[in-house]
PDB file of N, CA and C in Angstrom:
ATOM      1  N   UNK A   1       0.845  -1.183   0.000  1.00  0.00           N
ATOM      2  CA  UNK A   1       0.000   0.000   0.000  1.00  0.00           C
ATOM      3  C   UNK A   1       0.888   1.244   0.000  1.00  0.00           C
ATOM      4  N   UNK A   2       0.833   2.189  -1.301  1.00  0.00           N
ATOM      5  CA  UNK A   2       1.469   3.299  -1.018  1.00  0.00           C
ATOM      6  C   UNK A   2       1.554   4.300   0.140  1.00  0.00           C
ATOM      7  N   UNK A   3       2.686   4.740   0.918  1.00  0.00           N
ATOM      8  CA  UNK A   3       2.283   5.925   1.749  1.00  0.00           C
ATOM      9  C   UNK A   3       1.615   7.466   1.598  1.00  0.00           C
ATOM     10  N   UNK A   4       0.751   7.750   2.176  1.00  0.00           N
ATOM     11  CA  UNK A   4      -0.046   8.556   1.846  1.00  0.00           C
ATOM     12  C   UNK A   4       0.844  10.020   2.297  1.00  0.00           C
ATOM     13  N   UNK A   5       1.152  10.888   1.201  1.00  0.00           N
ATOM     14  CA  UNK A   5       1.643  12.311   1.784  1.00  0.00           C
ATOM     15  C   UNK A   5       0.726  13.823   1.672  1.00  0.00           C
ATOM     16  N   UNK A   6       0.873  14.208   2.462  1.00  0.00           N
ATOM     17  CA  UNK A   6       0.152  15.490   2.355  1.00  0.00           C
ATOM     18  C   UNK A   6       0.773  16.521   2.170  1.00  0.00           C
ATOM     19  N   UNK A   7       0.333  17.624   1.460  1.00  0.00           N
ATOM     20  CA  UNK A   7      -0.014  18.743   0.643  1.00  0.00           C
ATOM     21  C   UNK A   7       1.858  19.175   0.549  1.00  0.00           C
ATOM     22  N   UNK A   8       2.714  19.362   0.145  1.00  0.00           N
ATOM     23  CA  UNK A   8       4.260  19.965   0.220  1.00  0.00           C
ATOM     24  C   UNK A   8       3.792  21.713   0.442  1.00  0.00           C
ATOM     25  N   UNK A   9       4.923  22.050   1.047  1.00  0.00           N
ATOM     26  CA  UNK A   9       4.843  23.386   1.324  1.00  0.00           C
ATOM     27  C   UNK A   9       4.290  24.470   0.305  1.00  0.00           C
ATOM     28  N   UNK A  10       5.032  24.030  -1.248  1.00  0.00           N
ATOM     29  CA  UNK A  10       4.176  25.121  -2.154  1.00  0.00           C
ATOM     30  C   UNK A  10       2.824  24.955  -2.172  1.00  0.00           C
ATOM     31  N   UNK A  11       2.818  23.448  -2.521  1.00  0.00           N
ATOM     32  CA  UNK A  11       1.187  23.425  -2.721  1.00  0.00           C
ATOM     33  C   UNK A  11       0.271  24.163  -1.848  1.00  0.00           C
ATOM     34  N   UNK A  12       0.775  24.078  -0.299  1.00  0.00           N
ATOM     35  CA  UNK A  12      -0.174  24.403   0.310  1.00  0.00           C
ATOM     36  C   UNK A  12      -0.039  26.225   0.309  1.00  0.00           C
ATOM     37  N   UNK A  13       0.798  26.454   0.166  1.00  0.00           N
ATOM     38  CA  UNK A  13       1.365  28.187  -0.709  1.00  0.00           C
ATOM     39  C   UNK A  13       0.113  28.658  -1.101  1.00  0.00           C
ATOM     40  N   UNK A  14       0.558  27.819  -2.345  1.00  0.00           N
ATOM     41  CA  UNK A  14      -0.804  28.005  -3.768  1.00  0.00           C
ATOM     42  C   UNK A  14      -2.202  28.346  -3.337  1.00  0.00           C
ATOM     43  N   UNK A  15      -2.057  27.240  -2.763  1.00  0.00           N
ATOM     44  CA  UNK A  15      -3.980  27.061  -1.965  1.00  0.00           C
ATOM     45  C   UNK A  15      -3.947  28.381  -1.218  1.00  0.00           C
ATOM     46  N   UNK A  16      -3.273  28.707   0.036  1.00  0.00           N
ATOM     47  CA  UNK A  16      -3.743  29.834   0.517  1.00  0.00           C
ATOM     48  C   UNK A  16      -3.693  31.181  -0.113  1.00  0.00           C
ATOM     49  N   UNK A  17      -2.724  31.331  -1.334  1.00  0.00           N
ATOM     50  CA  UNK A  17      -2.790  32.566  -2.093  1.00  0.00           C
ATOM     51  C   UNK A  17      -4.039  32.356  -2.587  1.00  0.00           C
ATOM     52  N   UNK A  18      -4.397  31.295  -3.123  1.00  0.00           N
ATOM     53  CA  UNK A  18      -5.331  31.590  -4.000  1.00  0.00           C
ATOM     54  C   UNK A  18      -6.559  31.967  -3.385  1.00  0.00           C
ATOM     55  N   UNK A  19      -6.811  31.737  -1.949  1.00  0.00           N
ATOM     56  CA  UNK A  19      -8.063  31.486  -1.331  1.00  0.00           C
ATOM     57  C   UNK A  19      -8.170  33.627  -0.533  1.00  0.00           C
ATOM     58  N   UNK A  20      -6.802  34.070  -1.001  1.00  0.00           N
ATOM     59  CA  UNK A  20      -6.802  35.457  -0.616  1.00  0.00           C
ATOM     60  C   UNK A  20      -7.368  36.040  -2.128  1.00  0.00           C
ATOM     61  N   UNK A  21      -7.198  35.980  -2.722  1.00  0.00           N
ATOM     62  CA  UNK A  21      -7.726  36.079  -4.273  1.00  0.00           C
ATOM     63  C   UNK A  21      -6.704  36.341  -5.041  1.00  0.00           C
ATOM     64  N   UNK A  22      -5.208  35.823  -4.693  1.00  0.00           N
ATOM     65  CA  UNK A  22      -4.111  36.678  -5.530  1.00  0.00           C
ATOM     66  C   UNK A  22      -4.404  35.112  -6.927  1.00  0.00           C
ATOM     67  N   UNK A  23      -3.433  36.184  -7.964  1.00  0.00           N
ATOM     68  CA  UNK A  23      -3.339  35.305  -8.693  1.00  0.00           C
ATOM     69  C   UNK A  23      -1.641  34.552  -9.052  1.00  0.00           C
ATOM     70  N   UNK A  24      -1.609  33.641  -9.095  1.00  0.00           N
ATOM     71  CA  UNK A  24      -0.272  33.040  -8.822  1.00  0.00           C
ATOM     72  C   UNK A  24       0.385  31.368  -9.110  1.00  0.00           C
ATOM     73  N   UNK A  25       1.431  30.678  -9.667  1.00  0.00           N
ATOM     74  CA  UNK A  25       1.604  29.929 -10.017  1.00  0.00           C
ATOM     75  C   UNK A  25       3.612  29.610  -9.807  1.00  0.00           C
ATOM     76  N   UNK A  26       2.970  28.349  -9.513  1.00  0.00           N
ATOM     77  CA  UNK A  26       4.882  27.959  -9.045  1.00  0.00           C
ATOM     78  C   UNK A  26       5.497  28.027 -10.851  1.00  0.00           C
ATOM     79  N   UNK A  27       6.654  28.760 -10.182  1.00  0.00           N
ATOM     80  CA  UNK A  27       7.972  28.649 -11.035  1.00  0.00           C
ATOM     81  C   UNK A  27       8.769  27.992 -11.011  1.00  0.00           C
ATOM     82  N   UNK A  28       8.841  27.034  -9.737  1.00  0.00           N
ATOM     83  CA  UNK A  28      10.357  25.979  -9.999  1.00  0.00           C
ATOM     84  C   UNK A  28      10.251  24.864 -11.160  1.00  0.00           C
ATOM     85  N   UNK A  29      11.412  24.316 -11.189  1.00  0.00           N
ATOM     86  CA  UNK A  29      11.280  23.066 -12.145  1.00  0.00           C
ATOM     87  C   UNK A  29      11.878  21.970 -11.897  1.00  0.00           C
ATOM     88  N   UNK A  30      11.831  21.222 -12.321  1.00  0.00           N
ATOM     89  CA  UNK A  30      11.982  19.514 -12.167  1.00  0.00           C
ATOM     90  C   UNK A  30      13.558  19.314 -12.966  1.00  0.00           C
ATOM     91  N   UNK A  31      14.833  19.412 -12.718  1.00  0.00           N
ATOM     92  CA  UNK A  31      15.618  19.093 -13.680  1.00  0.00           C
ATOM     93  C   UNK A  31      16.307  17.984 -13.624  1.00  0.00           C
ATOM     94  N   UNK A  32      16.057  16.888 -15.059  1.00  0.00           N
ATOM     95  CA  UNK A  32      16.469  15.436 -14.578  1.00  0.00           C
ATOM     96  C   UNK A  32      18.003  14.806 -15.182  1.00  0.00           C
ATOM     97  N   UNK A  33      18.546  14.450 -13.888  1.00  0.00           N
ATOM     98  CA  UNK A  33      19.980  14.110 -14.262  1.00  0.00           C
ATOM     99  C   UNK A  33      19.698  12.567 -13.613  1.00  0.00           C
ATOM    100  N   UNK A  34      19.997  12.161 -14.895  1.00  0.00           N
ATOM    101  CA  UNK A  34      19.864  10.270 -14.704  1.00  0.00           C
ATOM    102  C   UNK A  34      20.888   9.991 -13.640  1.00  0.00           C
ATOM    103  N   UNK A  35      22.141  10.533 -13.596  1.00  0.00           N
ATOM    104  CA  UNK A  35      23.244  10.300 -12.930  1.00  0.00           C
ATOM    105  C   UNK A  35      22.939  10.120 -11.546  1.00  0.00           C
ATOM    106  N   UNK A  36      22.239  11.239 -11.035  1.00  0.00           N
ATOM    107  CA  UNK A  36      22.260  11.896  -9.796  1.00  0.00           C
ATOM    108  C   UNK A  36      21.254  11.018  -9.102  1.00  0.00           C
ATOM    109  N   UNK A  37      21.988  10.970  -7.509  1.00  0.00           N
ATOM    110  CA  UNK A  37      20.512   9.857  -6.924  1.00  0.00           C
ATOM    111  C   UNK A  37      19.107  10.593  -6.830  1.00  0.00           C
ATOM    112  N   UNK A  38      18.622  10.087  -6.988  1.00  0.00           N
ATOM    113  CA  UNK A  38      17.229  10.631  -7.001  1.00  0.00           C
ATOM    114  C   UNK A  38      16.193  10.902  -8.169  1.00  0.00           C
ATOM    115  N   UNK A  39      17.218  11.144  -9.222  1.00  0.00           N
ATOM    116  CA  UNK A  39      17.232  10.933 -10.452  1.00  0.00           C
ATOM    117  C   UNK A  39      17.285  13.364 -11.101  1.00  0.00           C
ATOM    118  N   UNK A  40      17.277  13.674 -10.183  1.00  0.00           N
ATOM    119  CA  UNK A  40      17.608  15.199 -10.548  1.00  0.00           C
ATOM    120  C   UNK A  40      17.396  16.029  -9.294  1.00  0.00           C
ATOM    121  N   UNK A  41      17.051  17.421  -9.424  1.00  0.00           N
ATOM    122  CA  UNK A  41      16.889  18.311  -8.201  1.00  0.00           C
ATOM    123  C   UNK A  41      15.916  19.271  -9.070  1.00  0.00           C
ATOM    124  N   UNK A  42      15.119  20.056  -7.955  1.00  0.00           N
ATOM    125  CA  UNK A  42      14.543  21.271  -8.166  1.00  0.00           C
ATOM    126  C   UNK A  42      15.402  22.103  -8.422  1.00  0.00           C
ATOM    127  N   UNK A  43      14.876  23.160  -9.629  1.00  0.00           N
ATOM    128  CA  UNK A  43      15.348  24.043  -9.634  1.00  0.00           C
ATOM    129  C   UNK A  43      14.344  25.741  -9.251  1.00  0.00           C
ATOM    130  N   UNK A  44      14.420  26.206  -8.776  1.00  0.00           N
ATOM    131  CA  UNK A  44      14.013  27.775  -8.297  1.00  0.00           C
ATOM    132  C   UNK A  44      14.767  29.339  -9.154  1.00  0.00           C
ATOM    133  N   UNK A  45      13.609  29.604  -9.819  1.00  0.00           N
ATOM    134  CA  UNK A  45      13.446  30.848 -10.616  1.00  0.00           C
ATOM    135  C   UNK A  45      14.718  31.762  -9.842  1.00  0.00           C
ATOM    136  N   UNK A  46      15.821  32.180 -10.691  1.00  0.00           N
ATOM    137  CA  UNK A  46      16.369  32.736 -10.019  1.00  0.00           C
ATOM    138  C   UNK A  46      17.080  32.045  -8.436  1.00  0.00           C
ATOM    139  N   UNK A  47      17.152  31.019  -8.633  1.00  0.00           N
ATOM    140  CA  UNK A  47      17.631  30.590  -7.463  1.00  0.00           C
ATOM    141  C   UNK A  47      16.665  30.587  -5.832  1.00  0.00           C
ATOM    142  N   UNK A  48      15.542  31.083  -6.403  1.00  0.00           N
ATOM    143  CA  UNK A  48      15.347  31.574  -4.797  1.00  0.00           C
ATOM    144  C   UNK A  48      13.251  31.851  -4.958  1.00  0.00           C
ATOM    145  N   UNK A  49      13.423  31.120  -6.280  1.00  0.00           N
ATOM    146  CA  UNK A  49      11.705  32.140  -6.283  1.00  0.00           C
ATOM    147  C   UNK A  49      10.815  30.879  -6.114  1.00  0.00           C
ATOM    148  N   UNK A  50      10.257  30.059  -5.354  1.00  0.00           N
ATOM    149  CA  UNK A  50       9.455  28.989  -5.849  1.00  0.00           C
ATOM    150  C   UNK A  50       8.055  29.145  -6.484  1.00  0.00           C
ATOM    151  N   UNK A  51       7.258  30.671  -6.058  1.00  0.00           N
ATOM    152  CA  UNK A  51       6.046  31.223  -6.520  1.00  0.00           C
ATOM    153  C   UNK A  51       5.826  32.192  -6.949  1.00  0.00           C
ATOM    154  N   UNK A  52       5.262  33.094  -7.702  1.00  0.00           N
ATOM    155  CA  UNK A  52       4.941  34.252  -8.012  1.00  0.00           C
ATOM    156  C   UNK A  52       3.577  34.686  -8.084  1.00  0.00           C
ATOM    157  N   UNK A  53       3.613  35.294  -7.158  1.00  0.00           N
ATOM    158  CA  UNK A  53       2.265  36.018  -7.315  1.00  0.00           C
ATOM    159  C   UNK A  53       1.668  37.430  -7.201  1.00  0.00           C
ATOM    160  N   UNK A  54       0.400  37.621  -8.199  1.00  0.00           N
ATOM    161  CA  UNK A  54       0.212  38.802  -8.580  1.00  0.00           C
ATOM    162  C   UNK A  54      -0.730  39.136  -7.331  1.00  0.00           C
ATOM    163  N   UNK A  55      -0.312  39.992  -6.574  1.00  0.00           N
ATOM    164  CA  UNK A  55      -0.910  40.482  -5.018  1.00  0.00           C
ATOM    165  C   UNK A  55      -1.590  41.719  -5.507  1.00  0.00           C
ATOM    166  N   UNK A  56      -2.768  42.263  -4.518  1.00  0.00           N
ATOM    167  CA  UNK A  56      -3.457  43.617  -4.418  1.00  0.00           C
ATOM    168  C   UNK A  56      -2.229  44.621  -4.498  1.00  0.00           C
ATOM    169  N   UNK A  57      -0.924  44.525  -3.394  1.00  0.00           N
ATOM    170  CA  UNK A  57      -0.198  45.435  -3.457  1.00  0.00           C
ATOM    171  C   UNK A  57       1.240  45.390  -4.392  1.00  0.00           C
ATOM    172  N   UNK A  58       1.830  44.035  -5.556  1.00  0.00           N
ATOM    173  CA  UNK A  58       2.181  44.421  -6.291  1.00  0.00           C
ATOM    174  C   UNK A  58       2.588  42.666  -6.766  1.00  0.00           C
ATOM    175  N   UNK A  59       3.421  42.540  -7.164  1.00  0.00           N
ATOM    176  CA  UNK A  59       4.273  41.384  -7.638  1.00  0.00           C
ATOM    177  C   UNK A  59       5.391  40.514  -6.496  1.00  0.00           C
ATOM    178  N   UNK A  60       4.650  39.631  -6.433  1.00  0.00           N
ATOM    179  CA  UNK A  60       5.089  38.781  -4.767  1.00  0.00           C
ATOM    180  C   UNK A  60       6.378  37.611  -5.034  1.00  0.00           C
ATOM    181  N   UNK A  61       7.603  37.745  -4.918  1.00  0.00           N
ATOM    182  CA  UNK A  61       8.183  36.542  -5.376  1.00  0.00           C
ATOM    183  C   UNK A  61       8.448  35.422  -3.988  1.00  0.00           C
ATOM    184  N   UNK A  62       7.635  34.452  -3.751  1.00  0.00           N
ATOM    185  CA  UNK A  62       7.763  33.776  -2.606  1.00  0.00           C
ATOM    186  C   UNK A  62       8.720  32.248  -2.317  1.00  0.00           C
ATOM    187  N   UNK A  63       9.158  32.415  -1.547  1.00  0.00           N
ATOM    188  CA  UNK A  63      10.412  31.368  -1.026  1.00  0.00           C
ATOM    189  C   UNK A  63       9.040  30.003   0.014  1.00  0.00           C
ATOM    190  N   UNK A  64       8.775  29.089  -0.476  1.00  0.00           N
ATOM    191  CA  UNK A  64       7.892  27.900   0.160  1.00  0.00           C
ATOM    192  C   UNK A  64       8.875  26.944   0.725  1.00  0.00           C
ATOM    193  N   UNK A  65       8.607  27.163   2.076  1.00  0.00           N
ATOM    194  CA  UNK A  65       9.338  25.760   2.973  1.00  0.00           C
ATOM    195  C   UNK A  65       8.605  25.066   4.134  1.00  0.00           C
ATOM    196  N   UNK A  66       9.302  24.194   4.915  1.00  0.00           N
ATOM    197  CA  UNK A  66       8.712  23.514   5.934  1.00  0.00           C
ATOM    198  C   UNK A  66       9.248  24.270   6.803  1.00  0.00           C
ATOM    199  N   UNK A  67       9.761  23.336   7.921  1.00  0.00           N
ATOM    200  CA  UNK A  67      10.105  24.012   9.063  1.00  0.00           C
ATOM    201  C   UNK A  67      11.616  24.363   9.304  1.00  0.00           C
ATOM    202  N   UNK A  68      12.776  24.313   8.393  1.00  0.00           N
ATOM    203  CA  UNK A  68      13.629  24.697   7.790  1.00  0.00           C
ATOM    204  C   UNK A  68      13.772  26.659   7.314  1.00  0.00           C
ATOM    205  N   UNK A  69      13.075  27.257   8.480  1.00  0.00           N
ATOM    206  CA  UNK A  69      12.543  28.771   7.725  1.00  0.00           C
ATOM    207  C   UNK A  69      13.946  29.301   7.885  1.00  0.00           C
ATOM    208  N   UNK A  70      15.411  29.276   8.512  1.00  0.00           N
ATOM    209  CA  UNK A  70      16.314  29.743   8.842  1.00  0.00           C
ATOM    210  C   UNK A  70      17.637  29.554   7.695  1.00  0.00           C
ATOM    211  N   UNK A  71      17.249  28.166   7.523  1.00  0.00           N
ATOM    212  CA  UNK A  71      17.901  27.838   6.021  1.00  0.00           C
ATOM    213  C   UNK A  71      17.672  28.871   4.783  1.00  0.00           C
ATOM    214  N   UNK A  72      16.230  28.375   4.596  1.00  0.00           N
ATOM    215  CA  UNK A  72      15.566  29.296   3.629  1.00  0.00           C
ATOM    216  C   UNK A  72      15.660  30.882   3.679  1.00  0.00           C
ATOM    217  N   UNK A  73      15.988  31.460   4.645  1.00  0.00           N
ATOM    218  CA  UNK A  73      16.308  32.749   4.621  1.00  0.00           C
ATOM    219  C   UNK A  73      17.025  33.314   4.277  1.00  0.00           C
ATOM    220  N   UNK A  74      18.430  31.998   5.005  1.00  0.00           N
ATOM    221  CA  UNK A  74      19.755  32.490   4.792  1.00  0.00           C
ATOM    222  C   UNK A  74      20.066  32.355   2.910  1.00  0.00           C
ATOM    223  N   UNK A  75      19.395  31.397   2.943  1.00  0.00           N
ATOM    224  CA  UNK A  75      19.392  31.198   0.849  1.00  0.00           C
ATOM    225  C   UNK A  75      18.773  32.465   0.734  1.00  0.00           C
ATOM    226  N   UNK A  76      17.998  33.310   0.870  1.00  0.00           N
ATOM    227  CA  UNK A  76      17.571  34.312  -0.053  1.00  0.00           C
ATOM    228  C   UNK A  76      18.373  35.827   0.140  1.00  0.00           C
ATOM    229  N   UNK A  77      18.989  35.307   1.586  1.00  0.00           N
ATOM    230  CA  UNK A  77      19.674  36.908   1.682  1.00  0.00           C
ATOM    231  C   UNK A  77      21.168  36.917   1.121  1.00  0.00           C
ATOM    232  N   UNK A  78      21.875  35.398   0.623  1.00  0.00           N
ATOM    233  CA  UNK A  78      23.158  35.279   0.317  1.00  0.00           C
ATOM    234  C   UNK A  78      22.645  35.402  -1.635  1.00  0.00           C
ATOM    235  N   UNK A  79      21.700  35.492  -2.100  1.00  0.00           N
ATOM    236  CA  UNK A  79      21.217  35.203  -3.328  1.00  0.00           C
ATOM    237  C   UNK A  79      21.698  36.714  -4.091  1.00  0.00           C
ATOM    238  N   UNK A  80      22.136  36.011  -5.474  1.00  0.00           N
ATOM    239  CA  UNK A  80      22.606  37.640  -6.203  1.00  0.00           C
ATOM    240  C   UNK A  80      21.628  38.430  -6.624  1.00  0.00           C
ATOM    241  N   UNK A  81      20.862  37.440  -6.744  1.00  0.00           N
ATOM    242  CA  UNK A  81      19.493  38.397  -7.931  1.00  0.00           C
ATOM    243  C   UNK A  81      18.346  39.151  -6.782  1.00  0.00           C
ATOM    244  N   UNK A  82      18.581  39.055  -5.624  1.00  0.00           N
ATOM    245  CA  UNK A  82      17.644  39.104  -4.850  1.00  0.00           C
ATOM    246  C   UNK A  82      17.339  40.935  -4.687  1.00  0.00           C
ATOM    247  N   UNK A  83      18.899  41.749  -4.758  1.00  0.00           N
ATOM    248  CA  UNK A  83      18.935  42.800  -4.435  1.00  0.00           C
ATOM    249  C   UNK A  83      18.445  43.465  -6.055  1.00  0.00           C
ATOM    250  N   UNK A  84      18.211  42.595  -7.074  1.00  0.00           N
ATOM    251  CA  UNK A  84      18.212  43.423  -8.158  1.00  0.00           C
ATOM    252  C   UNK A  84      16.389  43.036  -8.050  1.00  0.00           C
ATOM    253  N   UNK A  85      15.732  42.277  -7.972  1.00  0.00           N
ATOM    254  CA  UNK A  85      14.392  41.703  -8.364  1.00  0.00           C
ATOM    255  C   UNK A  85      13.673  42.960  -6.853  1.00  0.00           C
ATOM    256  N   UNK A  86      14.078  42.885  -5.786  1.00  0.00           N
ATOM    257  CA  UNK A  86      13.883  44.406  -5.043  1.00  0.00           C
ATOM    258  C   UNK A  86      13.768  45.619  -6.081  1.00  0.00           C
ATOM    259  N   UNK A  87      15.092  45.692  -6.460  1.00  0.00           N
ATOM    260  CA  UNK A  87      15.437  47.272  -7.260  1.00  0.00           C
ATOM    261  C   UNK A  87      13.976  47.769  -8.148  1.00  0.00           C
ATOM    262  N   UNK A  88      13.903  45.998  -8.711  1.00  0.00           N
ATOM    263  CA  UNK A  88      12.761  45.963 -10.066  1.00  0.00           C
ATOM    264  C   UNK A  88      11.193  46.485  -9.769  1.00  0.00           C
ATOM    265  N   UNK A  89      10.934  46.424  -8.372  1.00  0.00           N
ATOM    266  CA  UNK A  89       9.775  46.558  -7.735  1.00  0.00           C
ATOM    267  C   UNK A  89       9.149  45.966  -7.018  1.00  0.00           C
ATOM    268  N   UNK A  90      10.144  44.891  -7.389  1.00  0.00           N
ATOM    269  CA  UNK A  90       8.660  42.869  -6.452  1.00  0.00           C
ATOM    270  C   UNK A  90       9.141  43.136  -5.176  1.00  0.00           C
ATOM    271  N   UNK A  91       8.316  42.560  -4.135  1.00  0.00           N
ATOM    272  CA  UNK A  91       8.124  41.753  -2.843  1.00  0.00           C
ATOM    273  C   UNK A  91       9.014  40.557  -2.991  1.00  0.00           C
ATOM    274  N   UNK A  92       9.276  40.425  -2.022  1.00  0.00           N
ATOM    275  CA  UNK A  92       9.459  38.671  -1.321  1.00  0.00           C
ATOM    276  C   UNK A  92       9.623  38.633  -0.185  1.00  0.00           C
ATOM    277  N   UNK A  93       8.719  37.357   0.104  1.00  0.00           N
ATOM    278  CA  UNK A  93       7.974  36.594   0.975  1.00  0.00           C
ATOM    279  C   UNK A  93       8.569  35.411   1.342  1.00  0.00           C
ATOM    280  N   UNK A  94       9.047  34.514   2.751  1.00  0.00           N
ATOM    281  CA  UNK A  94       9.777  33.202   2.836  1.00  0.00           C
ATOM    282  C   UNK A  94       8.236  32.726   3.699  1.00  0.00           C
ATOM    283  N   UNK A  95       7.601  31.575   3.143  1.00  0.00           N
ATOM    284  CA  UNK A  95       6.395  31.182   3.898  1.00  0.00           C
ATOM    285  C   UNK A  95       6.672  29.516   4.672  1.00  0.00           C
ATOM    286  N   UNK A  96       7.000  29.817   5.727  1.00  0.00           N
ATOM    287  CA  UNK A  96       7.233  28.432   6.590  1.00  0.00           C
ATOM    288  C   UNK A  96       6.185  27.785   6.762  1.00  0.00           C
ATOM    289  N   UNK A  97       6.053  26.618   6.944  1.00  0.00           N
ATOM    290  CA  UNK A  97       4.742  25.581   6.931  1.00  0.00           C
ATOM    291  C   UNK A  97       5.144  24.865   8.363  1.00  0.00           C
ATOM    292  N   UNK A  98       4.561  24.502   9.433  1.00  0.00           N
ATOM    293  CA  UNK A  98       4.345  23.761  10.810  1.00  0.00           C
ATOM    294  C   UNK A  98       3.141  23.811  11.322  1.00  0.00           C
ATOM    295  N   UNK A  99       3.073  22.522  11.583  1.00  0.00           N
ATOM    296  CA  UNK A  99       2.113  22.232  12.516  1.00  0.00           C
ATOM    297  C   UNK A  99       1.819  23.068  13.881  1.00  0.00           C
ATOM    298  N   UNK A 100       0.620  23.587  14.219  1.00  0.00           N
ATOM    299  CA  UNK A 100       0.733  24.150  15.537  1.00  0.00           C
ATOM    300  C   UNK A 100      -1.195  23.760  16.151  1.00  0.00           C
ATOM    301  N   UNK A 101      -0.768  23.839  17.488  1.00  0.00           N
ATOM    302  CA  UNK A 101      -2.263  23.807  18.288  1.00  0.00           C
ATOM    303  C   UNK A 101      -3.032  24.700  17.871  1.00  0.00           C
ATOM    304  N   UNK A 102      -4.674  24.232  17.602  1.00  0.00           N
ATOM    305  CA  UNK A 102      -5.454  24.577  17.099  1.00  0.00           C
ATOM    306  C   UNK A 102      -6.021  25.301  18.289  1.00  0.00           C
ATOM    307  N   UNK A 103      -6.097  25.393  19.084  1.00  0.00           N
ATOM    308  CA  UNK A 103      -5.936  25.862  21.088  1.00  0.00           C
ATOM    309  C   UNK A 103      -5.199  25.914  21.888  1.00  0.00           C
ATOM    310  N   UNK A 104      -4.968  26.768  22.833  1.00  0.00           N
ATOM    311  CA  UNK A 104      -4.157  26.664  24.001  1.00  0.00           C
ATOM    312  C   UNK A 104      -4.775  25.474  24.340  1.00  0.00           C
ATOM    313  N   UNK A 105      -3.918  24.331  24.842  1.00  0.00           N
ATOM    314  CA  UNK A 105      -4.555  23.147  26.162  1.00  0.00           C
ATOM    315  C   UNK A 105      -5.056  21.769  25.222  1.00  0.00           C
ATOM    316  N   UNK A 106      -5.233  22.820  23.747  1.00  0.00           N
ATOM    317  CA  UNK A 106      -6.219  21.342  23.034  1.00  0.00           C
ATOM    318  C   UNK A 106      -4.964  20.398  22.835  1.00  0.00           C
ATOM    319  N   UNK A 107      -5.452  19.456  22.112  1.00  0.00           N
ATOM    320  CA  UNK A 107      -4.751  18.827  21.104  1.00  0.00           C
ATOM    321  C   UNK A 107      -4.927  18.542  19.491  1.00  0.00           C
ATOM    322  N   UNK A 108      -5.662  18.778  18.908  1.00  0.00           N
ATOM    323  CA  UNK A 108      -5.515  19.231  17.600  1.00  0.00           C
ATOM    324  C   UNK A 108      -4.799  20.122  17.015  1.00  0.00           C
ATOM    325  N   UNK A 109      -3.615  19.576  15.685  1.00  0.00           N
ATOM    326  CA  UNK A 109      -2.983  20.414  15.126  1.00  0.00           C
ATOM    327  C   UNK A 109      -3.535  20.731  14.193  1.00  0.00           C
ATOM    328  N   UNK A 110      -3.022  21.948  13.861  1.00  0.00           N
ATOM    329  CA  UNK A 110      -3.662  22.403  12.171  1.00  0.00           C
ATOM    330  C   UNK A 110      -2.215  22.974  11.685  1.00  0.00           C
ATOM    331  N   UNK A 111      -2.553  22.863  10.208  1.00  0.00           N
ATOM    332  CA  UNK A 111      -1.072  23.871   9.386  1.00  0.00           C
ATOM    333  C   UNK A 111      -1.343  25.143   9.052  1.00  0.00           C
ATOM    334  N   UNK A 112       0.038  26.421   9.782  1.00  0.00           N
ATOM    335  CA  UNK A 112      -0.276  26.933   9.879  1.00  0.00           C
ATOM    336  C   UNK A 112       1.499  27.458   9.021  1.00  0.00           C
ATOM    337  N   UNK A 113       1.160  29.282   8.404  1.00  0.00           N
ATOM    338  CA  UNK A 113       2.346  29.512   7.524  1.00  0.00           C
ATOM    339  C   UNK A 113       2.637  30.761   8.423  1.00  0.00           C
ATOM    340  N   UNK A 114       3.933  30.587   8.726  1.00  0.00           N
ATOM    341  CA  UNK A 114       4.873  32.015   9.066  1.00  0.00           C
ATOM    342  C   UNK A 114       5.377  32.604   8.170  1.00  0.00           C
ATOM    343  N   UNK A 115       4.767  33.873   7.972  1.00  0.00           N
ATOM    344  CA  UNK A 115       5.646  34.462   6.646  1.00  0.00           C
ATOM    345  C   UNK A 115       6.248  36.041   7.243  1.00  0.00           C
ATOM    346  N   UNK A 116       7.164  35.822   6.484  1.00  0.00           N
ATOM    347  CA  UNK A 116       8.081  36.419   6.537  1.00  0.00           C
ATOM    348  C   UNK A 116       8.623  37.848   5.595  1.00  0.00           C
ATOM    349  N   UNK A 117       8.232  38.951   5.109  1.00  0.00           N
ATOM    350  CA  UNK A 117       8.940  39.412   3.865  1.00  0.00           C
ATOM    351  C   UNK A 117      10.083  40.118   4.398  1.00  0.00           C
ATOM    352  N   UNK A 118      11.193  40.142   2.992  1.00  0.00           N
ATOM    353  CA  UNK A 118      12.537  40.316   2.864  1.00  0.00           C
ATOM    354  C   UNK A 118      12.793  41.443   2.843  1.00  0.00           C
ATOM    355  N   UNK A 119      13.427  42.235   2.962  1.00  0.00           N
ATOM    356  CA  UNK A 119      14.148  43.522   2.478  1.00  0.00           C
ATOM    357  C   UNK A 119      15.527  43.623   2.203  1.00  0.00           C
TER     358      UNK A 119
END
């Protein structure tokens, strides 16, 4: 029986942009090197963009992770293009994904996103 996985960090990205009404769609890509274990790696727009989205207040370039948000940061603030895609006008956003109590005291988790924008 296959293991069952739930939603990866962009996806669940996607879903909540979309449910704000932005409009928006992942940019990374799939690049396949037979060689390599796994059989390739993601690649990210610019190194650093996994989403883009068109927001009320302008052009959003967003960084999607798990609970790894410190990693992911440090990738976007060591990134070359990061200070020029600023210059250009866009946003960016690093959106962490974790589980947290749905209550003080309860026990039900729900997923919940820390976001973050860059300057």
């Amino acid at each position: 029986m296959p293991v069952k996985k739930g939603l990866s960090p962009v996806q669940r990205t996607i879903r909540e942009l979309r449910n704000q009404g932005c409009i928006c769609d992942v940019c990374e890509k799939w690049v396949t090197v037979p060689t390599m274990p796994g059989g390739g790696y993601r690649k990210d727009l610019f190194d650093f963009i996994d989403i883009i989205a068109l927001a009320p207040n302008g052009i959003v370039a967003i960084q999607a992770c798990g609970q790894d948000f410190a990693a992911h940061k440090r990738k976007l603030l060591n990134n070359e293009y990061l200070p020029e895609w600023i210059k250009s006008g866009g946003s960016v956003q690093i959106w962490g994904w974790r589980k947290v109590l749905r209550q003080r005291g309860g026990k039900q988790k729900i997923w919940a996103a820390r976001v973050e924008g860059i300057k």
